[in-house]
PDB file of N, CA and C in Angstrom:
ATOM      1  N   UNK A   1     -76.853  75.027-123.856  1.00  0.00           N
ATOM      2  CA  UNK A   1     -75.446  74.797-124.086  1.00  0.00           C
ATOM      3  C   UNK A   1     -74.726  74.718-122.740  1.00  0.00           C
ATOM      4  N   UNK A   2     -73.806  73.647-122.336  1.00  0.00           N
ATOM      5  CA  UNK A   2     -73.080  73.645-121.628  1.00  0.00           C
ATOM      6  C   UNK A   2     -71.849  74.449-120.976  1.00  0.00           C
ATOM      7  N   UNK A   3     -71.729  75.313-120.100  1.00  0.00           N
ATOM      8  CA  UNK A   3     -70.210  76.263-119.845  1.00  0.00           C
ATOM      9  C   UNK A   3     -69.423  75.501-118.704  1.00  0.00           C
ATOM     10  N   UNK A   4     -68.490  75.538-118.659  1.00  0.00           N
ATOM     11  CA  UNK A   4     -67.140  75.086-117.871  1.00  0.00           C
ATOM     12  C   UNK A   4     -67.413  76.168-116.850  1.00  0.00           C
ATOM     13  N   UNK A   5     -67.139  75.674-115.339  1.00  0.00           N
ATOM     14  CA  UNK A   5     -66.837  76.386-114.114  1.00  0.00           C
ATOM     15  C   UNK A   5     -65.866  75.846-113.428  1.00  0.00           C
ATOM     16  N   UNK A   6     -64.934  76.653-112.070  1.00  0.00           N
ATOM     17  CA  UNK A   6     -64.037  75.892-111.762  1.00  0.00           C
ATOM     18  C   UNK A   6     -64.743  75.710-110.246  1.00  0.00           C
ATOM     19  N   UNK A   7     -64.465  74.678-109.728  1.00  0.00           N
ATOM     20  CA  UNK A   7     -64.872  74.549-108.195  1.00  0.00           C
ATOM     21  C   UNK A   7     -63.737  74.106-107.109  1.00  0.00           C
ATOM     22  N   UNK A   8     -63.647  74.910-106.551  1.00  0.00           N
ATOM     23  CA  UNK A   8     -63.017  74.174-105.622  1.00  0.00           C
ATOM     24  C   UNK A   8     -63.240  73.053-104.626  1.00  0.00           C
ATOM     25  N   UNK A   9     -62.610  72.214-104.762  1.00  0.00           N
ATOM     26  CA  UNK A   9     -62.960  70.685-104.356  1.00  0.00           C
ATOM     27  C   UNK A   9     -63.063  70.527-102.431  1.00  0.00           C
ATOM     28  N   UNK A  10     -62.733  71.703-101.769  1.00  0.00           N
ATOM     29  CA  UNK A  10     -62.245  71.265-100.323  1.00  0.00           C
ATOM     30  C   UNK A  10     -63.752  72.463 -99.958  1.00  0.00           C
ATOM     31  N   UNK A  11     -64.010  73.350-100.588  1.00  0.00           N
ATOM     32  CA  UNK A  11     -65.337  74.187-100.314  1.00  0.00           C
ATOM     33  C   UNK A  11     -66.441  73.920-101.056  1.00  0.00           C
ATOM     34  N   UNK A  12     -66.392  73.761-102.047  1.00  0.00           N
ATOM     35  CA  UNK A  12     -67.272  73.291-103.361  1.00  0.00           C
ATOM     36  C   UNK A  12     -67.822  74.569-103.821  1.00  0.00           C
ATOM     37  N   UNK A  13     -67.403  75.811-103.569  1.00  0.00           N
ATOM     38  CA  UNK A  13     -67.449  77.024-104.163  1.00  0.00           C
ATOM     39  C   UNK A  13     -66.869  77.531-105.140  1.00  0.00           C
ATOM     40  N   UNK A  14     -67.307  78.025-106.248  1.00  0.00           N
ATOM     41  CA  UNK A  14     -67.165  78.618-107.394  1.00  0.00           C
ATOM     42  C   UNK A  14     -65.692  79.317-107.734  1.00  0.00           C
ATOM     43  N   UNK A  15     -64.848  79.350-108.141  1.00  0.00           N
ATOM     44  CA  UNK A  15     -63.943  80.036-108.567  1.00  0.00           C
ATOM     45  C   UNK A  15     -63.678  80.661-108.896  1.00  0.00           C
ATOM     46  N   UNK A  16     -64.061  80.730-110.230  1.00  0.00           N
ATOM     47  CA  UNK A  16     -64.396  81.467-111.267  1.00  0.00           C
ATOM     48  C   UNK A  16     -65.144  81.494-112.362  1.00  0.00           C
ATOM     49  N   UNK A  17     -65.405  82.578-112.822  1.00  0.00           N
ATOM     50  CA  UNK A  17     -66.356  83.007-113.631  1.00  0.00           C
ATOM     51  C   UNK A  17     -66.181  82.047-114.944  1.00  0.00           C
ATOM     52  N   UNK A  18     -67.663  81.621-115.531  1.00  0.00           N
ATOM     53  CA  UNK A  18     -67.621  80.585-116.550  1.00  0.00           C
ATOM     54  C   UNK A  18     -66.296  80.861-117.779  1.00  0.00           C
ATOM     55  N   UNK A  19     -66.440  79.669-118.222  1.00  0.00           N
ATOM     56  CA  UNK A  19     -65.110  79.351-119.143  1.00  0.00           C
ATOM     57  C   UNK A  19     -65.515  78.603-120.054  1.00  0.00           C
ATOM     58  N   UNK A  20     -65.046  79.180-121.354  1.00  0.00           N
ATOM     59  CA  UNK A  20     -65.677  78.700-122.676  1.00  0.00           C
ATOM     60  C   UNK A  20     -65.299  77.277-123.457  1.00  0.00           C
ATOM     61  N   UNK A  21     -64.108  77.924-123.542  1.00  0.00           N
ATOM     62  CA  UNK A  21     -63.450  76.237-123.834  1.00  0.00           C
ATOM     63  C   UNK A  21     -62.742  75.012-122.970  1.00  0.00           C
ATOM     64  N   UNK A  22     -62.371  73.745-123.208  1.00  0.00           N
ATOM     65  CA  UNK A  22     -61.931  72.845-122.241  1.00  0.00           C
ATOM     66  C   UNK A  22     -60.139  73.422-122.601  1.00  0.00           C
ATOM     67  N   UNK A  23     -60.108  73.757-123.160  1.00  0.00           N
ATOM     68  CA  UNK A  23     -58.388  74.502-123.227  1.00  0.00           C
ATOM     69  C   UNK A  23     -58.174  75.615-121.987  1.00  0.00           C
ATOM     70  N   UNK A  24     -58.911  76.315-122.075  1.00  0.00           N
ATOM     71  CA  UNK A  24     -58.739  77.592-121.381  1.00  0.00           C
ATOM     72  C   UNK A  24     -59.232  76.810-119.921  1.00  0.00           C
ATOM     73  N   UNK A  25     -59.869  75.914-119.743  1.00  0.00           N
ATOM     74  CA  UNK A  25     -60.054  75.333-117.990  1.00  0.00           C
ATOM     75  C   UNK A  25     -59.180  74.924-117.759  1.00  0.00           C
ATOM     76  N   UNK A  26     -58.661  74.269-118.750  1.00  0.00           N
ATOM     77  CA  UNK A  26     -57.295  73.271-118.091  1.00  0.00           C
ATOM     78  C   UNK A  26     -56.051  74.379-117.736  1.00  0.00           C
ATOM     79  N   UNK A  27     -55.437  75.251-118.555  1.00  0.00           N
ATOM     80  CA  UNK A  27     -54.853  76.486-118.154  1.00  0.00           C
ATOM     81  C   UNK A  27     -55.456  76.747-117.139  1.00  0.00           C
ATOM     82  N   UNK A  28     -56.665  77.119-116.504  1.00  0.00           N
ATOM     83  CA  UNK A  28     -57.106  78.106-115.298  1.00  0.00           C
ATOM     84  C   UNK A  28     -56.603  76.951-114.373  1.00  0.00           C
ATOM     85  N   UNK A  29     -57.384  75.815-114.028  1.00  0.00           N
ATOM     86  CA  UNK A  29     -57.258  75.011-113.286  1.00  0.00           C
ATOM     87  C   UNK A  29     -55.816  74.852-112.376  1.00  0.00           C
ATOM     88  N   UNK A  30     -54.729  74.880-113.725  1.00  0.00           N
ATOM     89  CA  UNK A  30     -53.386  74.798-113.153  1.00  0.00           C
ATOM     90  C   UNK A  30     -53.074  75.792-112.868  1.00  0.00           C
ATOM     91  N   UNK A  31     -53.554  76.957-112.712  1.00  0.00           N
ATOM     92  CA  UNK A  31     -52.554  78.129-112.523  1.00  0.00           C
ATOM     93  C   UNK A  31     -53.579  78.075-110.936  1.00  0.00           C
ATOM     94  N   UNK A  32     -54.846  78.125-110.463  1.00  0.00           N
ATOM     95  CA  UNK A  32     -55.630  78.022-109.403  1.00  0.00           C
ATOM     96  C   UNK A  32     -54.891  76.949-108.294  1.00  0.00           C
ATOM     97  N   UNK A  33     -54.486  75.827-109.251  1.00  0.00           N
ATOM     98  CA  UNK A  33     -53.991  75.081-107.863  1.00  0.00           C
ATOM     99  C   UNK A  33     -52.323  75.254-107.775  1.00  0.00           C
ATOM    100  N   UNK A  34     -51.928  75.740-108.554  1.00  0.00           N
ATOM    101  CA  UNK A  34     -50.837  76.158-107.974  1.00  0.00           C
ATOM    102  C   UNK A  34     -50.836  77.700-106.676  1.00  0.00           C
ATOM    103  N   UNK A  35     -51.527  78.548-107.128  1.00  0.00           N
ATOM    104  CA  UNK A  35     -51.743  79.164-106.579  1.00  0.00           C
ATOM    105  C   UNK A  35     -52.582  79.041-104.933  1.00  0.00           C
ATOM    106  N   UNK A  36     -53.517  78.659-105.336  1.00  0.00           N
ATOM    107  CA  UNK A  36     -54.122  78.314-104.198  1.00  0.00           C
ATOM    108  C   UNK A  36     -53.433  77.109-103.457  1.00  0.00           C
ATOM    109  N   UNK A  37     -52.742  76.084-103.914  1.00  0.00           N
ATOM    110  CA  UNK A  37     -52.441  74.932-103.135  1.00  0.00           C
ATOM    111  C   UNK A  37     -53.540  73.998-102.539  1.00  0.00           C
ATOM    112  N   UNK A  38     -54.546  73.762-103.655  1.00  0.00           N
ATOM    113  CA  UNK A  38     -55.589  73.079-103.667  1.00  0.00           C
ATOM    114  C   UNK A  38     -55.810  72.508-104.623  1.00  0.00           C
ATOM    115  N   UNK A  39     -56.712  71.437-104.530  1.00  0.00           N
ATOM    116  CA  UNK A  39     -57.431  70.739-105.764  1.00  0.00           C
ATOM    117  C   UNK A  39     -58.491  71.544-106.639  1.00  0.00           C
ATOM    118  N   UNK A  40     -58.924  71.570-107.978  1.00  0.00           N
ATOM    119  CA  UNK A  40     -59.790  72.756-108.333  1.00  0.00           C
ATOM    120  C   UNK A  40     -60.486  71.959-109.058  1.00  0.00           C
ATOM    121  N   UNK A  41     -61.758  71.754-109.350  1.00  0.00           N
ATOM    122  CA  UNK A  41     -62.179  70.333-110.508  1.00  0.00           C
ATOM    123  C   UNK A  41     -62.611  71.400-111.601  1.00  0.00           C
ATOM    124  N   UNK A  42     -63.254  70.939-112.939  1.00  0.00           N
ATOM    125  CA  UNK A  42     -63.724  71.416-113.640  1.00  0.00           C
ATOM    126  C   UNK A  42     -65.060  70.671-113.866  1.00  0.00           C
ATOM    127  N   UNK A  43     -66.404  71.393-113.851  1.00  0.00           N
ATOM    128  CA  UNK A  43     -67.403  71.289-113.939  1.00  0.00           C
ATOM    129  C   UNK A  43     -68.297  71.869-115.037  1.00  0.00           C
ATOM    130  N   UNK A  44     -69.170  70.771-115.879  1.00  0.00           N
ATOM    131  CA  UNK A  44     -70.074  71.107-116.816  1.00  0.00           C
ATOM    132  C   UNK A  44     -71.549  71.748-115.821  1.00  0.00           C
ATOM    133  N   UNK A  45     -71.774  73.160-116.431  1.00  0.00           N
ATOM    134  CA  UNK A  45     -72.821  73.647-115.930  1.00  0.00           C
ATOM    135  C   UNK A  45     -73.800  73.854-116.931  1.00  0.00           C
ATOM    136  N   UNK A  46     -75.100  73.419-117.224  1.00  0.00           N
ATOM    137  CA  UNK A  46     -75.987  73.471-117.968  1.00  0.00           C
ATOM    138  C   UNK A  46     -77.167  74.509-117.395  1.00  0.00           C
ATOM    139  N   UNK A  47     -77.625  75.396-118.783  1.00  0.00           N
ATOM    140  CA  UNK A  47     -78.423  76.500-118.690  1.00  0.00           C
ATOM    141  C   UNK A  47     -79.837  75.850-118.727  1.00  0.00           C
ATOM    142  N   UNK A  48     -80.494  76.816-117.442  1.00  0.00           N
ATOM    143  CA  UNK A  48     -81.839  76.010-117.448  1.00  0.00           C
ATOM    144  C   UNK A  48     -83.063  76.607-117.894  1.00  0.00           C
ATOM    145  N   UNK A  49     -83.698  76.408-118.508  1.00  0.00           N
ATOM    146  CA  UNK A  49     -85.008  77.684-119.405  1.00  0.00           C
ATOM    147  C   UNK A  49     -86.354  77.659-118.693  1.00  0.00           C
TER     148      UNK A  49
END
């Protein structure tokens, strides 16, 4: 199953901790780049067995 991560686009380091739905990224996302004053992408991360 696929989880949502946020990355920051100018480091390409992790943000924050996975995120379940595409609702709740889009909320994080905007509150990250407002805050931070950066770009933040949202990324599909797939579990590997």
């Amino acid at each position: 199953m696929a989880k949502l991560v946020l990355i920051d686009v100018e480091t390409g380091m992790r943000v924050r901790h996975v995120i379940r739905s595409m609702k709740q990224a889009c909320r994080q996302q905007e509150w990250y780049e407002t805050v931070l004053g950066r770009r933040v992408r949202i990324e599909k991360v797939f579990e590997r067995r």
